[in-house]
Protein backbone atom coordinates (compact mmCIF):
# COMPACT_ATOMS: atom_id res chain seq x y z
CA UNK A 1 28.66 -23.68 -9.02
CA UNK A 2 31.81 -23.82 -10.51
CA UNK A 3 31.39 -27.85 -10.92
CA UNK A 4 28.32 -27.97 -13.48
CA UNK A 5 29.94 -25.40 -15.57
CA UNK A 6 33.18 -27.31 -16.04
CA UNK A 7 31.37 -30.04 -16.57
CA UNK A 8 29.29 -28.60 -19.51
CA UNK A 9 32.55 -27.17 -21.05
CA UNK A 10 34.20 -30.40 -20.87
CA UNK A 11 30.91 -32.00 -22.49
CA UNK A 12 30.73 -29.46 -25.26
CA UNK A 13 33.92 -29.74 -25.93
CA UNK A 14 34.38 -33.23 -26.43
CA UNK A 15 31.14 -33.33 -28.38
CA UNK A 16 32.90 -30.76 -30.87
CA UNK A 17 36.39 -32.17 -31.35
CA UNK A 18 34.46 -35.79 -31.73
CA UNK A 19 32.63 -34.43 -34.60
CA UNK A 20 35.19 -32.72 -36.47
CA UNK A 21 37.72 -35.79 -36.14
CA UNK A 22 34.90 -38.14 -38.09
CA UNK A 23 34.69 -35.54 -41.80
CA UNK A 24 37.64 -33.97 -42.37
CA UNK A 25 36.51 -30.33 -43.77
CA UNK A 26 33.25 -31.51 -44.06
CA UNK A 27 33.62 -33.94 -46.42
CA UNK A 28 31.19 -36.70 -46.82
CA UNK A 29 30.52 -40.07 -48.18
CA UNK A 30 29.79 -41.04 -51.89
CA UNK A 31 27.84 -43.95 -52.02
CA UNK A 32 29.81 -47.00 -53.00
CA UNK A 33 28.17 -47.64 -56.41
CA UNK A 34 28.99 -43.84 -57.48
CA UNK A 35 32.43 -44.55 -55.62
CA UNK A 36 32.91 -47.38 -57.70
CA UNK A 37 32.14 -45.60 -61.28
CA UNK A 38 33.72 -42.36 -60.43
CA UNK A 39 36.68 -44.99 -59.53
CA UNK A 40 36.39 -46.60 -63.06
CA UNK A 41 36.86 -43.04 -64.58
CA UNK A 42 39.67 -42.40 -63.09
CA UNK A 43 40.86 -46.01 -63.98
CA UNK A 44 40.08 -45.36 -68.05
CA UNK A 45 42.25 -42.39 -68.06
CA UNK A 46 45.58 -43.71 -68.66
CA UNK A 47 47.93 -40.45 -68.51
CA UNK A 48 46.02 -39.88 -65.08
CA UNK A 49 46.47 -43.06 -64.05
CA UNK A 50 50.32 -43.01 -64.78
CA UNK A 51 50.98 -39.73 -62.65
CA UNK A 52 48.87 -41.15 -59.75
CA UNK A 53 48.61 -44.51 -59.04
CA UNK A 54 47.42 -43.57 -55.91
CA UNK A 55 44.48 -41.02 -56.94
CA UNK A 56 43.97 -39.91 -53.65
CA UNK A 57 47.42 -37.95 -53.81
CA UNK A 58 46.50 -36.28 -56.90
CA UNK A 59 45.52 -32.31 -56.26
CA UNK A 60 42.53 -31.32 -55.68
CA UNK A 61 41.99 -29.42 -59.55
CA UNK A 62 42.73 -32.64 -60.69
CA UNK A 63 40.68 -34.92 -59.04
CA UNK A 64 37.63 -32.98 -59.35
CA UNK A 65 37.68 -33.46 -62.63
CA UNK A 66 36.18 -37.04 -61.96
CA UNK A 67 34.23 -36.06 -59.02
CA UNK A 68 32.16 -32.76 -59.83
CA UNK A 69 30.08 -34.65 -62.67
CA UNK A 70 28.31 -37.15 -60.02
CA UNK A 71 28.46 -33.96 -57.26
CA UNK A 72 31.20 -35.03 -55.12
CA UNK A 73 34.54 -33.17 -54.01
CA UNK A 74 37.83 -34.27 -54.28
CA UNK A 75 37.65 -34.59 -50.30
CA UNK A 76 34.83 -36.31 -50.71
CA UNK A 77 36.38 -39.11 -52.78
CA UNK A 78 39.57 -39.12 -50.25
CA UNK A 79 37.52 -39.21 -47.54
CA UNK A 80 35.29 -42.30 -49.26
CA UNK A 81 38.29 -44.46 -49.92
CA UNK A 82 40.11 -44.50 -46.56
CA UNK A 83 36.60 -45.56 -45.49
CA UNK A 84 36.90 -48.30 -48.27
CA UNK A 85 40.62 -48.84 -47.63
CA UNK A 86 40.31 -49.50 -43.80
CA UNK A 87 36.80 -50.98 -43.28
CA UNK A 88 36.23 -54.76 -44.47
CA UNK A 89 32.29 -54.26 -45.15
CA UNK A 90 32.69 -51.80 -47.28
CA UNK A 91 36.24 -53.26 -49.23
CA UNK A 92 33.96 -56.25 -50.06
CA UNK A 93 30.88 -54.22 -51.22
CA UNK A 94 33.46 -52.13 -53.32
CA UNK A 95 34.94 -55.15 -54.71
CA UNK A 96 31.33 -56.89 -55.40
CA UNK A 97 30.20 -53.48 -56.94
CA UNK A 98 33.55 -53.26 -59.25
CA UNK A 99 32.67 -57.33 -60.57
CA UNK A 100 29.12 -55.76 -61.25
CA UNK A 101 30.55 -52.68 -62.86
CA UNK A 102 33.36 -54.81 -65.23
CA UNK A 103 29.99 -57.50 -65.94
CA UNK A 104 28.30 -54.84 -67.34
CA UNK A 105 30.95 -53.30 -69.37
CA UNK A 106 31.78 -56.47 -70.99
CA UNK A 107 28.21 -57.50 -71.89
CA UNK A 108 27.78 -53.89 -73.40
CA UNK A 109 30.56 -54.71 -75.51
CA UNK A 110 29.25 -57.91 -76.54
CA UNK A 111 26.15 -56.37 -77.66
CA UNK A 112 28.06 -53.85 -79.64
CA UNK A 113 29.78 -56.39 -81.05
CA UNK A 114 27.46 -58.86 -81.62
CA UNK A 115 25.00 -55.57 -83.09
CA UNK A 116 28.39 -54.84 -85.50
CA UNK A 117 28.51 -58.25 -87.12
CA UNK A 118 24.85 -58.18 -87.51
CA UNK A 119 24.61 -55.29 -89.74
CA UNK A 120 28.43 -56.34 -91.78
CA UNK A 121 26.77 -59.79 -92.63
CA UNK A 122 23.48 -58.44 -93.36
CA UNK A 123 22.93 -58.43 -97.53
């Protein structure tokens, strides 16, 4: 009798410890395209930037201030980029998301431009 109980502790147990080693505090995963702009935010701010080159040191106050808007945590955004950091699949899909990200910056600012000399040449 004193066999299937053991047993069932030992289960439960393991089942509980492997589930709270996978999230720590229950954070969770941001999708690697909001990753990747929430990433770019933090990349535009410059005094940010020069205080943490690391972002995922920066305190939690501070990093929220890039997460909240898209609904993430600051955990949330740790917990995202060790994923990115230590698994290859998603280090490439970050860095293929980031060239897609930096394409579409630059051809918004060619339309601005190009829209700019437009209207100075105009009569």
């Amino acid at each position: 009798m004193k066999r299937p109980i053991a047993l069932i502790l030992m289960v439960i147990i393991s089942v509980v410890s492997f589930s709270l080693s996978g999230c720590p505090s229950g954070a969770k995963d941001i999708p690697t395209e909001t990753f990747v702009s929430i990433w770019f935010k933090i990349q535009d701010d410059q005094a940010f930037r020069n205080r943490y080159p690391d972002p995922g040191k920066a305190s939690d106050e501070e990093l929220s201030a890039f997460t909240q808007p898209f609904g993430y945590t600051a955990a949330d955004f740790r917990h995202t980029k060790k994923r990115v950091d230590r698994d290859e699949f998603h280090k490439k899909e970050f860095q293929e998301l980031s060239r897609k990200y930096i394409d579409r910056l630059a051809m918004e600012t060619l339309n601005e431009m190009t829209d700019r000399d437009t209207v100075t040449q105009t009569p």
